[in-house]
Protein backbone atom coordinates (compact mmCIF):
# COMPACT_ATOMS: atom_id res chain seq x y z
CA UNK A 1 -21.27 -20.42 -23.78
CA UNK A 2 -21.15 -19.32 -20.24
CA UNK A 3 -19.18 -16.18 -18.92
CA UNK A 4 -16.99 -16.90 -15.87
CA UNK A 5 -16.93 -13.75 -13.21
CA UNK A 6 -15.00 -13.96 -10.02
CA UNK A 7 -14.92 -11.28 -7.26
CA UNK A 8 -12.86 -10.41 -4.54
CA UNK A 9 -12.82 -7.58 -1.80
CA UNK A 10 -10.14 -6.63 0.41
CA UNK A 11 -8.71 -3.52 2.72
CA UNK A 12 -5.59 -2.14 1.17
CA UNK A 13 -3.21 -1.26 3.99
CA UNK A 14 -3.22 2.27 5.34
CA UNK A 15 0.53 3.13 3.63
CA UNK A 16 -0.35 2.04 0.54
CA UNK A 17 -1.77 4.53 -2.25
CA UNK A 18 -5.51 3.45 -2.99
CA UNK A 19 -4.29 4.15 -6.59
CA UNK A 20 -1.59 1.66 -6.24
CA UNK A 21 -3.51 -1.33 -4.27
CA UNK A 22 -5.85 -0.76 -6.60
CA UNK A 23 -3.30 -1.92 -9.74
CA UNK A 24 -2.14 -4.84 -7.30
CA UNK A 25 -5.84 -6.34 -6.46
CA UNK A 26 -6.81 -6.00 -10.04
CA UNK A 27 -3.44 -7.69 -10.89
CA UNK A 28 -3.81 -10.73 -9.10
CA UNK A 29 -7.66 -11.30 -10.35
CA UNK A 30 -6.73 -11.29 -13.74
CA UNK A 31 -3.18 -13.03 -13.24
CA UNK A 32 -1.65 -10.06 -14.87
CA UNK A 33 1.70 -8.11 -13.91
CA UNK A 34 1.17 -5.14 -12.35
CA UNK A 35 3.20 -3.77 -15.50
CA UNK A 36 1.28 -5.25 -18.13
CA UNK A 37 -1.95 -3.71 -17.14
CA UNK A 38 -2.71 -0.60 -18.89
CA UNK A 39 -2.15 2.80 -17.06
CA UNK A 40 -4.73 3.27 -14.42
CA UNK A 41 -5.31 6.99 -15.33
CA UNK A 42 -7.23 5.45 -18.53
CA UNK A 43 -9.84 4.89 -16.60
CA UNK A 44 -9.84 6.88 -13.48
CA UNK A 45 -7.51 10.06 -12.34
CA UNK A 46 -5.88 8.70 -9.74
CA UNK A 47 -4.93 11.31 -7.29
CA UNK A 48 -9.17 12.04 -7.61
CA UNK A 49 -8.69 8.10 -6.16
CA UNK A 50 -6.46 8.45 -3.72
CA UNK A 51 -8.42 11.70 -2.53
CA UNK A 52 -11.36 9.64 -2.11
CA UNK A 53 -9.95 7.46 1.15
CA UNK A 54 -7.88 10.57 2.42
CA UNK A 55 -11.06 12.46 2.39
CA UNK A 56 -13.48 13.16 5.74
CA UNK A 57 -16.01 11.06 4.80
CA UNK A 58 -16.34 7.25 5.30
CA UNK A 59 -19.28 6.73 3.01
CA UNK A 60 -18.12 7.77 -0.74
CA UNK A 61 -17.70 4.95 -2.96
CA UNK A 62 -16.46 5.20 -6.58
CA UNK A 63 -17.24 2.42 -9.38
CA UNK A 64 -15.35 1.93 -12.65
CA UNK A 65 -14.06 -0.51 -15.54
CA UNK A 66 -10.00 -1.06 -15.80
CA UNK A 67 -7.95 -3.82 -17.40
CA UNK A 68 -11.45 -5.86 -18.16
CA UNK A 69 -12.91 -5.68 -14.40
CA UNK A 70 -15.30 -3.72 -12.95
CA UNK A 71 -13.69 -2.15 -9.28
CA UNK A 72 -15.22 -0.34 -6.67
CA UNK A 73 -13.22 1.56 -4.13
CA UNK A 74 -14.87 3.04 -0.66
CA UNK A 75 -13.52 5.31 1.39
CA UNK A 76 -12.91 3.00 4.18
CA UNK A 77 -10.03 1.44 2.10
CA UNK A 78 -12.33 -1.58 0.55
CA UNK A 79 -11.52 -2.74 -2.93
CA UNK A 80 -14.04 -5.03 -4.92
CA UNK A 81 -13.04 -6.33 -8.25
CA UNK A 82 -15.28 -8.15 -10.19
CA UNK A 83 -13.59 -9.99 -13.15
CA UNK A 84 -15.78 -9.88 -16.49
């Protein structure tokens, strides 16, 4: 039995909340309503999130499991999700 993974990267928009791009990207790889998913601060606090792209530096990435995917966020606004 093979696993299936899919990944996808994107820029959330500037006035957008990395917290809540984050929620929509992971949404639409799994095909789950935003809703449905379970409360993003399960996994990571998100106003540490959202400090991490309002922050000075443009190198800091952070790495961590919600709603069955693994997701990356960098400072420069990128979002990976990586469906497991």
């Amino acid at each position: 039995m093979s696993a299936t993974h899919s990944e996808t990267q994107s820029k959330a928009s500037s006035g957008v909340a990395i917290s809540t791009a984050v929620a929509e990207r992971v949404s639409t790889a799994t095909d789950t309503p935003v809703l449905e998913l379970p409360p993003l601060q399960a996994a990571i606090d998100p106003d540490v999130l959202d400090a991490l792209v309002g922050g000075r530096t443009t190198t800091a990435s952070v790495t961590f499991r919600y709603a069955g995917c693994v997701v990356t966020v960098r400072a420069d606004r990128t979002i990976e999700v990586l469906t497991e």
